[in-house]
Structure formats: C-alpha cells, structure tokens
N, C-alpha and C. Protein backbone atom coordinates (compact mmCIF):
# COMPACT_ATOMS: atom_id res chain seq x y z
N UNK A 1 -23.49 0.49 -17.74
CA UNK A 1 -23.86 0.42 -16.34
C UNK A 1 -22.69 -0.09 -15.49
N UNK A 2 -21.99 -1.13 -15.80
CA UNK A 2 -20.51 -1.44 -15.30
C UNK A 2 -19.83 -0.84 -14.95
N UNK A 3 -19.49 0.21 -16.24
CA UNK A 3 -18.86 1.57 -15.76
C UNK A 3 -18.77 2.36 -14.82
N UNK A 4 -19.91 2.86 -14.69
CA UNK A 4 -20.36 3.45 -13.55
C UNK A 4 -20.54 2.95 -12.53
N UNK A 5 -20.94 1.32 -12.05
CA UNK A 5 -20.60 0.85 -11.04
C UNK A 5 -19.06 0.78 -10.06
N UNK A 6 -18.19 0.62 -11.62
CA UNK A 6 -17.13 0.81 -11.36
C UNK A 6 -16.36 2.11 -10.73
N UNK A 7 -17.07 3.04 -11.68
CA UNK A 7 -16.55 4.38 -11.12
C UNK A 7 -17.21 4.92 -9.49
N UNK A 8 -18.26 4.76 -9.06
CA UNK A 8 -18.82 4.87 -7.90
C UNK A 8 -18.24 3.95 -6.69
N UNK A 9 -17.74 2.76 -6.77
CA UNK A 9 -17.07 1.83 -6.07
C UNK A 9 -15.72 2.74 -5.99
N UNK A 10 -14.92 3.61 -7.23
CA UNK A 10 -13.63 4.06 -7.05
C UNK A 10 -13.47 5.13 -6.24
N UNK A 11 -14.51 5.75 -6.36
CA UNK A 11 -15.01 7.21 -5.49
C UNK A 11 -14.86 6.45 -4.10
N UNK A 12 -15.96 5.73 -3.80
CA UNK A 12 -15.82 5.42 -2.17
C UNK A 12 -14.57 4.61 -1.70
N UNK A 13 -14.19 4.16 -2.71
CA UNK A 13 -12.90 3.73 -2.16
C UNK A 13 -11.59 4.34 -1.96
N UNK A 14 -11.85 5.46 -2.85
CA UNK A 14 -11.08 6.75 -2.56
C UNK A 14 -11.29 7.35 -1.19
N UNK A 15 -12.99 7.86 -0.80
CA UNK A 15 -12.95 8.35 0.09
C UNK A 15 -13.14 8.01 1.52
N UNK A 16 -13.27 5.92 1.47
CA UNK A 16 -12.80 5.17 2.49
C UNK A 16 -11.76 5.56 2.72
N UNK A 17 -10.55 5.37 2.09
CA UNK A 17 -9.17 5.14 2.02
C UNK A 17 -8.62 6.30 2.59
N UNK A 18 -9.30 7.16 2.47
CA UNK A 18 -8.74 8.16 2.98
C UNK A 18 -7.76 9.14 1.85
N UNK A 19 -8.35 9.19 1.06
CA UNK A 19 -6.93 9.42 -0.52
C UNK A 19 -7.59 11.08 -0.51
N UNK A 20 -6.26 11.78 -0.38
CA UNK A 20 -6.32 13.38 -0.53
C UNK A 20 -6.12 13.88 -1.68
N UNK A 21 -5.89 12.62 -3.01
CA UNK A 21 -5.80 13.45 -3.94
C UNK A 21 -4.06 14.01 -4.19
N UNK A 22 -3.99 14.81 -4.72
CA UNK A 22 -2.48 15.54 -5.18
C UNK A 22 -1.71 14.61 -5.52
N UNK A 23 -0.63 14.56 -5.93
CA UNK A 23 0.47 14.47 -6.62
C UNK A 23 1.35 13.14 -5.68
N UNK A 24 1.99 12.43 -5.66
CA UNK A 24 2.55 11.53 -5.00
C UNK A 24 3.95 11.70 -4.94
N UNK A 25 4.66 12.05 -3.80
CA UNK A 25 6.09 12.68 -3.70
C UNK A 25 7.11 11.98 -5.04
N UNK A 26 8.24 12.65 -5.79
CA UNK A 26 9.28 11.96 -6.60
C UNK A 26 10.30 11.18 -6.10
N UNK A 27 10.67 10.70 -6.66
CA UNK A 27 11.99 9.64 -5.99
C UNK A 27 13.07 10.59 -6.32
N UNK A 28 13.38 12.07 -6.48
CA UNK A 28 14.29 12.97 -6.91
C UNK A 28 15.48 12.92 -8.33
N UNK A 29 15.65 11.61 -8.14
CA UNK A 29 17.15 11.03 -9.43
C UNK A 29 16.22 10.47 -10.35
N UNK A 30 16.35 10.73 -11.46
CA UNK A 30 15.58 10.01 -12.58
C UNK A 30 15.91 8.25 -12.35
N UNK A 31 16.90 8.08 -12.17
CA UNK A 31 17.32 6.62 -12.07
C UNK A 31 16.79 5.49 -10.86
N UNK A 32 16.73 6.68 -9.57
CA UNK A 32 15.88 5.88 -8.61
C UNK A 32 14.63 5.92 -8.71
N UNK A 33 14.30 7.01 -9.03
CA UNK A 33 12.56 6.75 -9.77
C UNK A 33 12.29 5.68 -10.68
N UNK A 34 12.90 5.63 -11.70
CA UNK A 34 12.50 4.92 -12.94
C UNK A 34 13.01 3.30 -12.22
N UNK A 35 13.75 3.09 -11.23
CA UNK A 35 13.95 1.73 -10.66
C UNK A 35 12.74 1.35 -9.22
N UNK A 36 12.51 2.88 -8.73
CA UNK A 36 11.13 2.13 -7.78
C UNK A 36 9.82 2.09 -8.58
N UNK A 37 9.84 2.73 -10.02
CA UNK A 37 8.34 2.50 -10.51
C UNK A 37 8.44 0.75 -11.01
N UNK A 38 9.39 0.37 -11.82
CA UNK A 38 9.94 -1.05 -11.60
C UNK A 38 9.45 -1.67 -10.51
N UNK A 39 9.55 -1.38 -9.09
CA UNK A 39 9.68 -2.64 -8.19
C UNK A 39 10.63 -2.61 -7.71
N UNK A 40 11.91 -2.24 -8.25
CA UNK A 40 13.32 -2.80 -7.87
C UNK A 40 14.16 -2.05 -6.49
N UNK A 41 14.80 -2.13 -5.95
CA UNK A 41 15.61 -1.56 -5.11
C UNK A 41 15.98 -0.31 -5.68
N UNK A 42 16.01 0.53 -4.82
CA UNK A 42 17.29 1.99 -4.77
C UNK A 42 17.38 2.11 -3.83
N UNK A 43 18.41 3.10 -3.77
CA UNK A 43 19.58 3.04 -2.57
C UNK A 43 18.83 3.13 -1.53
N UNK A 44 17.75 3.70 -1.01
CA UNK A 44 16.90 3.38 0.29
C UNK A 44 16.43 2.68 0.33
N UNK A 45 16.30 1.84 -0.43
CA UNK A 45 15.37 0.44 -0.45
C UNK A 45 16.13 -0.90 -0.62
N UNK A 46 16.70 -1.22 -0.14
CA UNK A 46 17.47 -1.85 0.33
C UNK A 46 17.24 -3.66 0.00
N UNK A 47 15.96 -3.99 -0.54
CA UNK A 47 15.42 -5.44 -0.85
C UNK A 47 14.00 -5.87 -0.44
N UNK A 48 13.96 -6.75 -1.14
CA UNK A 48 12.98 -7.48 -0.51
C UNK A 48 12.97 -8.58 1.22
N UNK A 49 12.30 -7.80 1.68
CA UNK A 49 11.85 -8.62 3.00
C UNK A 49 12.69 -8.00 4.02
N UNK A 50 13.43 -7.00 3.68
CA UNK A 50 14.47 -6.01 4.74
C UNK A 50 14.14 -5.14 5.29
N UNK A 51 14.57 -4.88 6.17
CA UNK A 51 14.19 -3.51 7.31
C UNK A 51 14.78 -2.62 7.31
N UNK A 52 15.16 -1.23 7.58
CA UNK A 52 16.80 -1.01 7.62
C UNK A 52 17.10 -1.16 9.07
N UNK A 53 18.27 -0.58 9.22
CA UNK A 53 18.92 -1.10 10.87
C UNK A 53 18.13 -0.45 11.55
N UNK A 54 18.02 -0.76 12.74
CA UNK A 54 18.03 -0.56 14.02
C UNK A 54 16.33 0.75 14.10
N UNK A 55 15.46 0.02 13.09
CA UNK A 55 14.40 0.35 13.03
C UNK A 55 13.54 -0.42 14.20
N UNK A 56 12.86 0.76 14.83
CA UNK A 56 12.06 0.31 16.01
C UNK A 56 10.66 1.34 15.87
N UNK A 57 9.80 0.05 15.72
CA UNK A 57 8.17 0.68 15.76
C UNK A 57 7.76 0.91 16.71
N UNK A 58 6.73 2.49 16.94
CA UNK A 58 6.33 2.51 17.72
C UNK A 58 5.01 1.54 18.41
N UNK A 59 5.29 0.99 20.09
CA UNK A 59 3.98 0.24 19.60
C UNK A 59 2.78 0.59 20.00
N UNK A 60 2.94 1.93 20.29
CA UNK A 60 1.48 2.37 20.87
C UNK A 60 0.42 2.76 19.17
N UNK A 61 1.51 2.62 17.92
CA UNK A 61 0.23 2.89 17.23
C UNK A 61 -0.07 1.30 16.56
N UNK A 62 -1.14 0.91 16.36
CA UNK A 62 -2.23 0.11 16.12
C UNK A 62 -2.76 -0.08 14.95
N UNK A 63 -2.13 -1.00 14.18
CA UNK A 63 -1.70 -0.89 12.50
C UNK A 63 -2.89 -1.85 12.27
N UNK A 64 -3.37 -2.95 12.80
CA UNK A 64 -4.68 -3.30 12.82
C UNK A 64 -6.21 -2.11 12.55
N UNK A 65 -5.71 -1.55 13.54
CA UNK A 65 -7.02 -0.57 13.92
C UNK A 65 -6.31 0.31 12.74
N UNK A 66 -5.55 0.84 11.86
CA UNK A 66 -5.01 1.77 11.00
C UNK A 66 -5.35 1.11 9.53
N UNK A 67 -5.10 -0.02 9.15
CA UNK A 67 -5.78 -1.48 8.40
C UNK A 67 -7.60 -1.16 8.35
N UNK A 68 -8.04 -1.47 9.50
CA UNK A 68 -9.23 -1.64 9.50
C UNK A 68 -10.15 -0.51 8.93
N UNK A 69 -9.48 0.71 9.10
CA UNK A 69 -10.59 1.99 8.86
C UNK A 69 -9.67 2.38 7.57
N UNK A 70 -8.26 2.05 6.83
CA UNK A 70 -8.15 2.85 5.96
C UNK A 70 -7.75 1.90 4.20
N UNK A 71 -8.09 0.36 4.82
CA UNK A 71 -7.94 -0.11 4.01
C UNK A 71 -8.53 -1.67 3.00
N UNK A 72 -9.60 -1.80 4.50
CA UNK A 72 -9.96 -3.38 4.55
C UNK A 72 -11.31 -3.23 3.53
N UNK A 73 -11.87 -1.84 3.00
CA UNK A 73 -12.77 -1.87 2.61
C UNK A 73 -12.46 -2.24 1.16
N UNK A 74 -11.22 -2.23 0.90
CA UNK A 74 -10.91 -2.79 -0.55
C UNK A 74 -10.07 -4.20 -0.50
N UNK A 75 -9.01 -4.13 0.52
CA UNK A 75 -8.23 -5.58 0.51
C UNK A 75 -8.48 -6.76 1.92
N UNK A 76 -10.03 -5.90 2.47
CA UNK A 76 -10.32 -7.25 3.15
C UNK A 76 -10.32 -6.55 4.44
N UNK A 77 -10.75 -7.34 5.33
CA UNK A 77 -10.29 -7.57 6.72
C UNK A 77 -8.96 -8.33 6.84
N UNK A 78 -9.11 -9.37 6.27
CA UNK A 78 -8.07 -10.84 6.27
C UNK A 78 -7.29 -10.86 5.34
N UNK A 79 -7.19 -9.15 4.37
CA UNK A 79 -6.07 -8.91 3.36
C UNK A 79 -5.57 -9.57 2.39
N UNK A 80 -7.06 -10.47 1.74
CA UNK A 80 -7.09 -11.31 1.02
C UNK A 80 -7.53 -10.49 -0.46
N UNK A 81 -8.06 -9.25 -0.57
CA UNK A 81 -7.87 -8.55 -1.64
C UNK A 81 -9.47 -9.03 -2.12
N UNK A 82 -10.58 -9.44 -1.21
CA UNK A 82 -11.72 -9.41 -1.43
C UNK A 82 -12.58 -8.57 -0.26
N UNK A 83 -12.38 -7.00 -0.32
CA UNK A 83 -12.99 -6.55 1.44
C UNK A 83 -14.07 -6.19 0.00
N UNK A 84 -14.87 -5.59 0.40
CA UNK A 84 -16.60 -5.14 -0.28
C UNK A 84 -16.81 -4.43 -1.33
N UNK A 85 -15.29 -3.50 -1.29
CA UNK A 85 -15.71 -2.62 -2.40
C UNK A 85 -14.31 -3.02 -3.18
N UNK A 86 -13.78 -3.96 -2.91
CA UNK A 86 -12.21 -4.47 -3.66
C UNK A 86 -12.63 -5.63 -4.67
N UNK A 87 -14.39 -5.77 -4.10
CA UNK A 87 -14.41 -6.68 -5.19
C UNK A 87 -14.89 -6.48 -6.20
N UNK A 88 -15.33 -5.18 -6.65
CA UNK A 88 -15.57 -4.24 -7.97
C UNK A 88 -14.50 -3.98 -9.17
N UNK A 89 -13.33 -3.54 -8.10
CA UNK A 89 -11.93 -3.34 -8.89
C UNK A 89 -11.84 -3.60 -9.63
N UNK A 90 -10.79 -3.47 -10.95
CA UNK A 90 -10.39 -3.64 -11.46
C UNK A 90 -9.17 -3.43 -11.94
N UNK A 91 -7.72 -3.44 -11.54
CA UNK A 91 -7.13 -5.20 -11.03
C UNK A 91 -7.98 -4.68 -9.74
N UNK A 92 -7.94 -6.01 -9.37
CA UNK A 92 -8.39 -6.02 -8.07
C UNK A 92 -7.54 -5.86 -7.20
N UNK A 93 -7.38 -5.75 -5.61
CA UNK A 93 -6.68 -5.23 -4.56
C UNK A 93 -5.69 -6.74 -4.40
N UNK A 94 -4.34 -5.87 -3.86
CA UNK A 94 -3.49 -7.13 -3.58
C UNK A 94 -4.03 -8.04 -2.60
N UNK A 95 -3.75 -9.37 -2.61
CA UNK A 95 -4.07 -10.36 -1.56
C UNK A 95 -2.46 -10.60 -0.82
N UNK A 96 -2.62 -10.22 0.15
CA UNK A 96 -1.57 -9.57 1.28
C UNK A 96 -0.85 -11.39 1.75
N UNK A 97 -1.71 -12.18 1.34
CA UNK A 97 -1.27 -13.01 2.08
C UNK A 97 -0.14 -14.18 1.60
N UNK A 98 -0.46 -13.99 0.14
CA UNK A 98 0.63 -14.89 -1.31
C UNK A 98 1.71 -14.62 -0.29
N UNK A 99 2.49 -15.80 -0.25
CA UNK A 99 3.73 -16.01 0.01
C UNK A 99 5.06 -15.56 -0.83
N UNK A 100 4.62 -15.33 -2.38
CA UNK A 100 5.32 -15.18 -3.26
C UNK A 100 5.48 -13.68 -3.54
N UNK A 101 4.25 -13.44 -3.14
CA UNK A 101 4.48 -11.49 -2.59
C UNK A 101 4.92 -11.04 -2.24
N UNK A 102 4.85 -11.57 -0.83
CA UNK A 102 6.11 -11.21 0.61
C UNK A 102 6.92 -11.28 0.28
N UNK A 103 7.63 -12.06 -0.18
CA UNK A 103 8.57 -12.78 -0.75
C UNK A 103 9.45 -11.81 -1.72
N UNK A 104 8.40 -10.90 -2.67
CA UNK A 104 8.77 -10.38 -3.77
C UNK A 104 9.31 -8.71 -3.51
N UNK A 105 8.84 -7.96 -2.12
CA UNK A 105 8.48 -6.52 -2.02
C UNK A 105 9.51 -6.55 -0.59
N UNK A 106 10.03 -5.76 -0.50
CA UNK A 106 10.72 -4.93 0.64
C UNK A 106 9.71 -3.84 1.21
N UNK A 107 9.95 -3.73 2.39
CA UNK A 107 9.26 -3.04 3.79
C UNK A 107 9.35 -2.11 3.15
N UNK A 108 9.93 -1.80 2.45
CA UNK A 108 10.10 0.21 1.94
C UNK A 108 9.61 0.01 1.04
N UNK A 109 8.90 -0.87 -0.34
CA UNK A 109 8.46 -0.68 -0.99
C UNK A 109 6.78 -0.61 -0.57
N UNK A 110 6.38 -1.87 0.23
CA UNK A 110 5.19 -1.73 1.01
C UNK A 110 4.76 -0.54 1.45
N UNK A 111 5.76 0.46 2.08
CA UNK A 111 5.72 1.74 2.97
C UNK A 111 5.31 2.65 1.80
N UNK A 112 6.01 2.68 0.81
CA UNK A 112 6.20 3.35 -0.52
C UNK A 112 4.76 3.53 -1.27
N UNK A 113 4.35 2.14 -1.17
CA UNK A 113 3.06 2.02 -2.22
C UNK A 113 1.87 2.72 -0.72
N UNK A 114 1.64 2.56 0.67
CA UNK A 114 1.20 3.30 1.13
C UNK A 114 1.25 4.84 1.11
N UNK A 115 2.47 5.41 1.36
CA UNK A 115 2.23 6.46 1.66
C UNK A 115 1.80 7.42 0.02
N UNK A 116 2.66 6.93 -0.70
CA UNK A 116 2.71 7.86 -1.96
C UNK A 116 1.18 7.01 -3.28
N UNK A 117 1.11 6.12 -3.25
CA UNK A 117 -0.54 5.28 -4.01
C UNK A 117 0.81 4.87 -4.82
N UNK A 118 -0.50 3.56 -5.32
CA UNK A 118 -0.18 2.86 -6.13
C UNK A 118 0.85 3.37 -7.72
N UNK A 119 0.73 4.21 -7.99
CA UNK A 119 1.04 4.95 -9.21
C UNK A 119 3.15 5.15 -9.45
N UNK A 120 2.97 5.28 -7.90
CA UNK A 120 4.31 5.69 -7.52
C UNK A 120 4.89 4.63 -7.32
N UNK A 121 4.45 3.92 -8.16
CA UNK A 121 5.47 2.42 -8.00
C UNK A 121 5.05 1.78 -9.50
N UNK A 122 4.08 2.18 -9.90
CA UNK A 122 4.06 1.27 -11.49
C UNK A 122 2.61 0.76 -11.28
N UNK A 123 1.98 0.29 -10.33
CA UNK A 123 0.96 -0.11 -9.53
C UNK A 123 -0.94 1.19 -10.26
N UNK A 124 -2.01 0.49 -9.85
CA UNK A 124 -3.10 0.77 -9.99
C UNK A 124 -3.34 1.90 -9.23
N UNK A 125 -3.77 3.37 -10.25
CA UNK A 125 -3.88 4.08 -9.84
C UNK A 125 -5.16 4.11 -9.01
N UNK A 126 -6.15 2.96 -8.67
CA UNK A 126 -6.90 2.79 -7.40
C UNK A 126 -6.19 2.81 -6.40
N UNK A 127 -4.89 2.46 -6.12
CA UNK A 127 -5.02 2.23 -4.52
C UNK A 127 -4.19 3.87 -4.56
N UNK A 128 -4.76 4.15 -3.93
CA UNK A 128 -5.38 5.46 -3.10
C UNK A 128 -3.38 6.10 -1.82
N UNK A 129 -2.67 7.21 -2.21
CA UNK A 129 -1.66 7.79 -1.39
C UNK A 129 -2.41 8.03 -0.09
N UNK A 130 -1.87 7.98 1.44
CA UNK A 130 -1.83 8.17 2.43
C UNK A 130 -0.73 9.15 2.95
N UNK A 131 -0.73 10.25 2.42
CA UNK A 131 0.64 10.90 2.69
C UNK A 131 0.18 11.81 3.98
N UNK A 132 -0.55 11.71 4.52
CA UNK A 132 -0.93 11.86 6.35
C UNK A 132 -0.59 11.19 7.75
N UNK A 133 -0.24 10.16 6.85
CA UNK A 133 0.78 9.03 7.87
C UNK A 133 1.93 9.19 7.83
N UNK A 134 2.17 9.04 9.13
CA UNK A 134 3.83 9.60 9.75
C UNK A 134 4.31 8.19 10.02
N UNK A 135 6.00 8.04 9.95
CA UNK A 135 6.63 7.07 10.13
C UNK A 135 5.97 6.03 10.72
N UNK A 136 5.84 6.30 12.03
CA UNK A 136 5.53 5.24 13.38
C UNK A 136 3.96 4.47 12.46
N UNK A 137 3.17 5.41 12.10
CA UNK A 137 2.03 4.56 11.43
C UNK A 137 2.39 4.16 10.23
N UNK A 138 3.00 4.38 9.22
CA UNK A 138 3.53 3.50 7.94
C UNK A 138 4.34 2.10 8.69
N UNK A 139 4.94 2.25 9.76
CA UNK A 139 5.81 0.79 9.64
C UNK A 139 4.74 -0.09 10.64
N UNK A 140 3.54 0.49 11.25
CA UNK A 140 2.48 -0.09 11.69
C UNK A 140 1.97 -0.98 10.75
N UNK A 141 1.43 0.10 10.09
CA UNK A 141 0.33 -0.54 8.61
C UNK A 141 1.40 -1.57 8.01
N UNK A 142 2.43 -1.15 7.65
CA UNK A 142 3.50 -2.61 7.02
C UNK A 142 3.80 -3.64 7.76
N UNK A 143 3.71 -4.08 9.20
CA UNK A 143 3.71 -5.17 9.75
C UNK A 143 2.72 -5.87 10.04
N UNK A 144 1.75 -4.78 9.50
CA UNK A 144 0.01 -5.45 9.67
C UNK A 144 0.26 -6.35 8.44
N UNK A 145 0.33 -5.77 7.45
CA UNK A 145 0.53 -6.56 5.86
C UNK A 145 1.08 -7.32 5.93
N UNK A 146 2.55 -7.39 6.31
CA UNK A 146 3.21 -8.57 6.82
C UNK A 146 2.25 -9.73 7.49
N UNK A 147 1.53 -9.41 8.30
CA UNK A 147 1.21 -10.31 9.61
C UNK A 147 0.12 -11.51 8.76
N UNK A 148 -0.14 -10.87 7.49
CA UNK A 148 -1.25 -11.59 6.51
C UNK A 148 -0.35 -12.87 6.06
N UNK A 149 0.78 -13.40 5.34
CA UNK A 149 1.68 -14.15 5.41
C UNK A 149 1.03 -15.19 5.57
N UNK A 150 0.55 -15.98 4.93
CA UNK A 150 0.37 -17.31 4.54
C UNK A 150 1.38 -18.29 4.95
C-alpha cells in the first residue's frame, strides 16, 4: 500500500510540477557531463554561489508566483522541503533554506537542476525537468531559492 501511495504522490507531483516528460538536454563533452552529474563546476558553471557577469533578471517575471504554482507542492511554500505532497517522497525534496546548501551549489547548477530534473545532475529522478522556462524565468525561480537562505 506504501507503494502505491508513493507512486500516486509521484504522478501528481509530476503533474503539479509541471514535468513534460522526455529526455533532459546533454552537457555535449563527456567530461562536462560526467563533472555536472557530480555537482562540480564546468566551464559554464563557474562555482558555487556565482553569477556570470553582467547577468540582469528580468523583473517583470515573478519567481515567487513561478515557485508557488510549479514547485511548493513538493518543497513547500517556505522551501523547507515539507510542501504536501514532498512529504511522501522519497528522498524527500531539498530544504532550500540549509545554509550549507547555498553554500554548496552555483546559480547554474540551481538553473540546471530546474530546467533539465533532477537526473541531470546525479539528483532524484522525482524532481520533475521544466524545460518550458526561458532564461528570464529560470534566474527568477533561482533567486526565489536563493531568497529561502537561512
């Protein structure tokens, strides 16, 4: 019965999330792939807690309101990695707010594990690709995550 609780919680959290399914773009070089499924930097990714230059968000889009409908139903409202159906999971959803997190992930990896799912980084193939979001809303949704920061 677990099981299936489990699996019915993954469905709607799939189709909260907004997850289309398919394939999650490649990192092209075997070497930068096999270093972002790691975690680690490649050459576009530049570190933990970095931006690249002269990056400017748009601010008419609304990474709260982008948060709220495509993601809080698993990591919260308050991105604490307990929203309703995150608490079924199994791992359960990141808690956005660990200091040691922030700490640990670069803006492009954050962006990364949005747009392409969890998988494309080494990560739980629950959390669900967003590859419908365009720039201006990925660096939305990543300063929302940010904004959790303990």
């Amino acid at each position: 019965m677990r099981r299936e609780g489990l699996a019915v919680c993954a469905v709607a959290a799939l189709l909260a999330c907004g997850g289309e399914g398919g394939s999650p773009p490649t990192g092209g070089e075997p070497a930068a792939e096999a270093a972002a499924q790691a975690g680690g930097a490649t050459a576009g990714d530049p570190g933990p807690g970095s931006s690249p230059a002269g990056e400017d968000e748009d601010a008419s889009v609304d990474g709260a309101a982008l948060f709220a409908a495509r993601c809080a139903l698993c990591h919260g409202s308050a991105g604490d990695g307990k929203g309703p159906t995150g608490m079924a999971l199994e791992p359960p959803p990141r808690d956005f707010g660990d200091p040691a997190w922030q700490d640990s992930v670069s803006d492009e990896h954050i962006e990364r594990v949005i747009a392409a799912g969890g998988p494309s980084v080494g990560l739980s193939g629950l959390m669900p690709a967003h590859p419908d979001l365009d720039p201006d809303e990925l660096a939305a949704l990543r300063a929302h995550v940010r904004s959790f920061r303990r």
